[in-house]
C-alpha atoms as a PDB file:
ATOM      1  CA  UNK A   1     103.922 103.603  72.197  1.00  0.00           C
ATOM      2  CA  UNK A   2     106.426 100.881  72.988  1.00  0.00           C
ATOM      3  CA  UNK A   3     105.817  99.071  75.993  1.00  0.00           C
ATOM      4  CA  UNK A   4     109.047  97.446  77.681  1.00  0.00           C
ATOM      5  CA  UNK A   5     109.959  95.330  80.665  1.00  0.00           C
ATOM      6  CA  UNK A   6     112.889  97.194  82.603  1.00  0.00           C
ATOM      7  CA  UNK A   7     114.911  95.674  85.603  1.00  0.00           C
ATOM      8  CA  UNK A   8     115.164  97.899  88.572  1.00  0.00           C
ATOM      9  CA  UNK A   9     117.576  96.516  91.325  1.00  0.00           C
ATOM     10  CA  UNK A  10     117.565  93.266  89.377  1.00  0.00           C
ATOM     11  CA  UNK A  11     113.910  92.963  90.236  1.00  0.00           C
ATOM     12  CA  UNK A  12     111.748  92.956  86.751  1.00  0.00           C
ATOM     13  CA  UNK A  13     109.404  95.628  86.576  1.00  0.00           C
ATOM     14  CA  UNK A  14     106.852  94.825  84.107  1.00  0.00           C
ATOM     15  CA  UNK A  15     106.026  98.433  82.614  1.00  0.00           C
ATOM     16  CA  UNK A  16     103.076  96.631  80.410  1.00  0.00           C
ATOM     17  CA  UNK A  17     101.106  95.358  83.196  1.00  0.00           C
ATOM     18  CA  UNK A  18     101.285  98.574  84.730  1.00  0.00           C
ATOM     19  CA  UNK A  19      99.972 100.700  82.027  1.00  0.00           C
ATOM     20  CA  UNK A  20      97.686  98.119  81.589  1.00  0.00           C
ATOM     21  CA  UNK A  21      96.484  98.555  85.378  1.00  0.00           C
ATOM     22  CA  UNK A  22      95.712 102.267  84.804  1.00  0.00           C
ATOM     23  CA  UNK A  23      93.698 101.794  81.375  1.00  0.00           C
ATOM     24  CA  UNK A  24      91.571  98.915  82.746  1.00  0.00           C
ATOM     25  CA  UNK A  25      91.037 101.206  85.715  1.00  0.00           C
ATOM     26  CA  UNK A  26      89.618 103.871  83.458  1.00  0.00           C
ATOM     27  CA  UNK A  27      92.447 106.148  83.018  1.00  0.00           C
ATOM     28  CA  UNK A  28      94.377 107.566  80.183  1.00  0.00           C
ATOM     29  CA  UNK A  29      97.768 106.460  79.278  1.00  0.00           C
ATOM     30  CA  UNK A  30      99.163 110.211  79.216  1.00  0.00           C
ATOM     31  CA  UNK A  31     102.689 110.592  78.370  1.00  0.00           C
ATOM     32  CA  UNK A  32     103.305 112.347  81.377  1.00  0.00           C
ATOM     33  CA  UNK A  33     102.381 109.179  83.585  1.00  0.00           C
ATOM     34  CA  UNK A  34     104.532 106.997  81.537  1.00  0.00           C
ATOM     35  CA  UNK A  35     107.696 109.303  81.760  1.00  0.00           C
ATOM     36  CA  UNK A  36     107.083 109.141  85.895  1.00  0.00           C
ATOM     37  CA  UNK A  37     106.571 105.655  85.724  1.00  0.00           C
ATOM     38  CA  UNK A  38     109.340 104.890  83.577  1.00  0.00           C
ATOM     39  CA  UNK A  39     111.541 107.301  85.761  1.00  0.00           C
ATOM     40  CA  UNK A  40     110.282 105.339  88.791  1.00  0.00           C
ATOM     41  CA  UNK A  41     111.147 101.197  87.085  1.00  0.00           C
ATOM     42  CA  UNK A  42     114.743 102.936  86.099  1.00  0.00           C
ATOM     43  CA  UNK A  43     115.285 104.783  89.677  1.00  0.00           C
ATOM     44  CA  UNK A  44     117.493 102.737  92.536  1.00  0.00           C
ATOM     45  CA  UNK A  45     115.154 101.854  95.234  1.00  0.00           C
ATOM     46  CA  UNK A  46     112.719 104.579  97.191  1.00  0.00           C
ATOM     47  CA  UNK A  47     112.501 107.783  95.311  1.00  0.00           C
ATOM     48  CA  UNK A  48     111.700 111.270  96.233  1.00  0.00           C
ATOM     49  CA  UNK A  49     109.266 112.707  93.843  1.00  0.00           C
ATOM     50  CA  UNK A  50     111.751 115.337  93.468  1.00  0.00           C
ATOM     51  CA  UNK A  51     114.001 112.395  92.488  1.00  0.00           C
ATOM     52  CA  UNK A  52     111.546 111.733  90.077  1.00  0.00           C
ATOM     53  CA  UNK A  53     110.865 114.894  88.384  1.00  0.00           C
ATOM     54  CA  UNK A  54     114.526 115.432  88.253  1.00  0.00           C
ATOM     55  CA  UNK A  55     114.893 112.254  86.199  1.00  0.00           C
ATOM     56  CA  UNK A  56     112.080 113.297  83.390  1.00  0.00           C
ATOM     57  CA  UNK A  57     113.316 117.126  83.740  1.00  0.00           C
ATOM     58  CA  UNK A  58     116.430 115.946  82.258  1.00  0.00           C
ATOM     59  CA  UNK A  59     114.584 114.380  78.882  1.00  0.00           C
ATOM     60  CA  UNK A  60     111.429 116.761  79.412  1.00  0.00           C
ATOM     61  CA  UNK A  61     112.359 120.178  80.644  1.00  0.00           C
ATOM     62  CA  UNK A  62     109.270 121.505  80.872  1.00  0.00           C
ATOM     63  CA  UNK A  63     107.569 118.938  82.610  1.00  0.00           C
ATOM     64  CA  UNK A  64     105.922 119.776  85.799  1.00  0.00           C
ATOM     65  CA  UNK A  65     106.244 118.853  89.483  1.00  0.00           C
ATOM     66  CA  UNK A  66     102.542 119.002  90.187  1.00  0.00           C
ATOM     67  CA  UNK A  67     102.164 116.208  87.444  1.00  0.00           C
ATOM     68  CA  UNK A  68     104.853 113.719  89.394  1.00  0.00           C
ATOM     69  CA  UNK A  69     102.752 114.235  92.949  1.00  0.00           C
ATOM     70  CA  UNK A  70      99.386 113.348  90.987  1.00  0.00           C
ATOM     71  CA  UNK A  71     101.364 110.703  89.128  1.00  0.00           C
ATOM     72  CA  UNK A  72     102.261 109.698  92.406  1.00  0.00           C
ATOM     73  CA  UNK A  73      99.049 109.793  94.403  1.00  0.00           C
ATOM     74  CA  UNK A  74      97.238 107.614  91.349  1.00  0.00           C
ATOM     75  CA  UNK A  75      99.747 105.329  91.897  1.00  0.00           C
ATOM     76  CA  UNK A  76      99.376 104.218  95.193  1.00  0.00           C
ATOM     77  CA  UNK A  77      95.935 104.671  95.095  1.00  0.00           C
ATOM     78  CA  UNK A  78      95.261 101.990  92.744  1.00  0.00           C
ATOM     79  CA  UNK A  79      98.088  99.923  94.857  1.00  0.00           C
ATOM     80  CA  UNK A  80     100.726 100.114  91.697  1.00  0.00           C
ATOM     81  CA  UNK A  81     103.290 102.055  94.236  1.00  0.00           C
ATOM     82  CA  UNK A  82     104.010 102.206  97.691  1.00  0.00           C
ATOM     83  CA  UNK A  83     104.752 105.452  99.495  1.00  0.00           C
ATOM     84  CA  UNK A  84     106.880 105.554 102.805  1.00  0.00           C
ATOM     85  CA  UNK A  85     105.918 108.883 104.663  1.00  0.00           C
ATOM     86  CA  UNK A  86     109.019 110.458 106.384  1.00  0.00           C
ATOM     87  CA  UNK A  87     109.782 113.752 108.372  1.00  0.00           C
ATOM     88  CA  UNK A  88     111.599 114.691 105.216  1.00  0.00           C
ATOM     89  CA  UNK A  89     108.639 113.950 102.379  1.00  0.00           C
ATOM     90  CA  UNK A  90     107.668 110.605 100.968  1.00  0.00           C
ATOM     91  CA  UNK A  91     109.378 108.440  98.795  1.00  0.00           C
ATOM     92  CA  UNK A  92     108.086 106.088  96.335  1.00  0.00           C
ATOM     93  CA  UNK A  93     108.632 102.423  94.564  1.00  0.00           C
ATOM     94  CA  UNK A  94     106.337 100.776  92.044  1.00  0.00           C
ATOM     95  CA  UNK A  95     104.947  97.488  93.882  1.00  0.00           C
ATOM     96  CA  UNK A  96     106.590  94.375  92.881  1.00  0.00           C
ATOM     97  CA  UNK A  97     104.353  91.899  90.112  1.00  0.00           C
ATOM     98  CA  UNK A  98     102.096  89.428  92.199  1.00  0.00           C
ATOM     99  CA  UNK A  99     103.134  91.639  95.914  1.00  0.00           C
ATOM    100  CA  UNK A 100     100.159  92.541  97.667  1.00  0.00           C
ATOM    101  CA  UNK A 101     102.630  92.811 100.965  1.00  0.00           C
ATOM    102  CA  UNK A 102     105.407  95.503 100.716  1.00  0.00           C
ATOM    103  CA  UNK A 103     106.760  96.009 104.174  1.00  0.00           C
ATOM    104  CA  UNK A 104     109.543  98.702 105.281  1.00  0.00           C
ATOM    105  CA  UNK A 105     111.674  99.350 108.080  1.00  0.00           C
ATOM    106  CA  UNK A 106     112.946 103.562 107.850  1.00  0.00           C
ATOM    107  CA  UNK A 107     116.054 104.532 110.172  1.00  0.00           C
ATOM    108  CA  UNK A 108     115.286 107.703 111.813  1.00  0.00           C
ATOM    109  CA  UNK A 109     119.017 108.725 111.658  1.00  0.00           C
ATOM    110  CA  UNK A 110     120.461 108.005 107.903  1.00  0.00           C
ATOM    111  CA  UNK A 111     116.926 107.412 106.456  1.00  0.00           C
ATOM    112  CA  UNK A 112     117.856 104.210 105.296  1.00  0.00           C
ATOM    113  CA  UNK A 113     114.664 102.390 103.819  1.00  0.00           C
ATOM    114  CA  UNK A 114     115.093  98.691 104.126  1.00  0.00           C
ATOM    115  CA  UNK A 115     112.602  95.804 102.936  1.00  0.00           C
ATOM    116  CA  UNK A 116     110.828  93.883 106.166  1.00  0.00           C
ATOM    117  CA  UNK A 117     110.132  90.106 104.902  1.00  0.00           C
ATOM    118  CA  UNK A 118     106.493  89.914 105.524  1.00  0.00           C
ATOM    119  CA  UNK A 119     106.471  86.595 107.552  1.00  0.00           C
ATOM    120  CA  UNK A 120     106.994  89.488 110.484  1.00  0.00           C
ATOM    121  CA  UNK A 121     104.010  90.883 109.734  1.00  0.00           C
ATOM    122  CA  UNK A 122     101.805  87.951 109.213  1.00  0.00           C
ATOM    123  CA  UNK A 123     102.713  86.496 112.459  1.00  0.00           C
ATOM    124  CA  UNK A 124     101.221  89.487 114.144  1.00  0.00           C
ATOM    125  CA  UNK A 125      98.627  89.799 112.181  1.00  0.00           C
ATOM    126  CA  UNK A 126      97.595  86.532 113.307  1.00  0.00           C
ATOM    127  CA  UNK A 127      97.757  87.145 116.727  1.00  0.00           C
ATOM    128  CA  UNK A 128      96.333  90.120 116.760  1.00  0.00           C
ATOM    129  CA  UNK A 129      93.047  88.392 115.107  1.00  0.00           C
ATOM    130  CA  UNK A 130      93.560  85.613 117.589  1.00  0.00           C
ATOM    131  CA  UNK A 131      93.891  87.923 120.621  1.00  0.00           C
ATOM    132  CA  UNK A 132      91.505  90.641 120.128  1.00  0.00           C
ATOM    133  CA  UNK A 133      89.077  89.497 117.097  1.00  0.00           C
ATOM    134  CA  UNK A 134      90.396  92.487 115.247  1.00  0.00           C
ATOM    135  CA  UNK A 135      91.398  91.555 111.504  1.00  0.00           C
ATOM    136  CA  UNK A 136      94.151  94.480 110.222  1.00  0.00           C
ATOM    137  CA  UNK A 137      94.964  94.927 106.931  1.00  0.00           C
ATOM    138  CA  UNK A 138      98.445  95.167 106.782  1.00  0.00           C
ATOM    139  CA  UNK A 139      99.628  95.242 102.583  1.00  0.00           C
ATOM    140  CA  UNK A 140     101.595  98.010 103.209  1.00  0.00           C
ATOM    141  CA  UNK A 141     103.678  98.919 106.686  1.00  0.00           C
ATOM    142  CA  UNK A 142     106.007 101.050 108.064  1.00  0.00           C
ATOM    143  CA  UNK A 143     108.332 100.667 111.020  1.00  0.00           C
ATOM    144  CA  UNK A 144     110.411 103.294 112.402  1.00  0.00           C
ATOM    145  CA  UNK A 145     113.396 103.176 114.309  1.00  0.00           C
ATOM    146  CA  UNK A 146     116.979 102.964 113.977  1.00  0.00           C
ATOM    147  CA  UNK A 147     119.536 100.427 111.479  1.00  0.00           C
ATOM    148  CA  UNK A 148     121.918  98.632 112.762  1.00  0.00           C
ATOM    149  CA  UNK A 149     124.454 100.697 111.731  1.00  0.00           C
ATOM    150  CA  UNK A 150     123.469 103.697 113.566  1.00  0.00           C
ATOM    151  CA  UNK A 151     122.265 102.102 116.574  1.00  0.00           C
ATOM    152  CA  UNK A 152     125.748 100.820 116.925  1.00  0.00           C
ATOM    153  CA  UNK A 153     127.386 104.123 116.307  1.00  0.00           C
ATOM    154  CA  UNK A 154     124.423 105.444 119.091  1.00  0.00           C
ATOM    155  CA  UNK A 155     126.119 103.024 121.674  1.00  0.00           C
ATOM    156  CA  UNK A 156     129.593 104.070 121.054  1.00  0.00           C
ATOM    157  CA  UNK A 157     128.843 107.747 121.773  1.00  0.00           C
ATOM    158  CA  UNK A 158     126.955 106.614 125.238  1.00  0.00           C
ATOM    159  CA  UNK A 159     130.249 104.960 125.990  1.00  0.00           C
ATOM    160  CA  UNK A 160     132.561 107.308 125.403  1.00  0.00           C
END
């Protein structure tokens, strides 16, 4: 098996050190797992695992959907992907080498998924050991709301 680096977004993903994650965590490199995850470092941002299985489907039409949500689950388990829960499903992106911090904002109206920078999060973090004693861990966060784009188009219907 050939193991390859493969830019998503422009961001490397290093497919090795992934596989290499699973084995030393005591699991088998199954083809299945490295189709999803190779789907996954080729996909555009947050994927649906339907995304997902529709990606392998088209080299592997047999493959199975239960095998992308266990795929999936193992994943962020062992912290490898992050999943952002939404009234629609989840969606999924492998974590970034060296990233312990993957931060989101979703919009509520387009379901836009954006990156938060994490110096947001660290400041409150802070403060909220500070203030209360109470220590959060905070790798992995999810704010809801809505993007500037559709906040503005909310105003202009309360206008007119």
């Amino acid at each position: 098996m050939q193991i390859v680096a493969i830019t998503n977004g422009g961001n490397l993903v290093r497919h090795g050190e992934i596989l290499e994650a699973l084995r030393k965590a005591g699991y088998r490199l199954t083809p299945q797992r490295v189709m999803v995850l190779s789907a996954m470092a080729k996909g555009k941002g947050h994927l649906s695992a339907d995304e997902i299985y529709e990606e392998v489907r088209q080299a592997y039409p047999f493959f199975d959907l239960a095998t992308v949500y266990r795929t999936l689950q193992l994943l962020v388990k062992l912290h490898l992907a992050t999943a952002i829960e939404e009234a629609g499903g989840a969606r999924f992106e492998l974590v970034q080498e060296g990233s312990n911090q993957h931060h989101h904002m979703v919009c509520e109206e387009c379901n836009g998924v954006f990156d938060l920078p994490p110096h947001y999060l660290n400041a409150l973090k802070e403060q909220v050991m500070r203030e209360v004693g109470f220590e959060p861990h905070m790798e992995h966060f999810t704010i809801h709301g809505l993007c500037a784009d559709c906040r503005e188009r909310e105003e202009k219907k309360a206008v007119s």
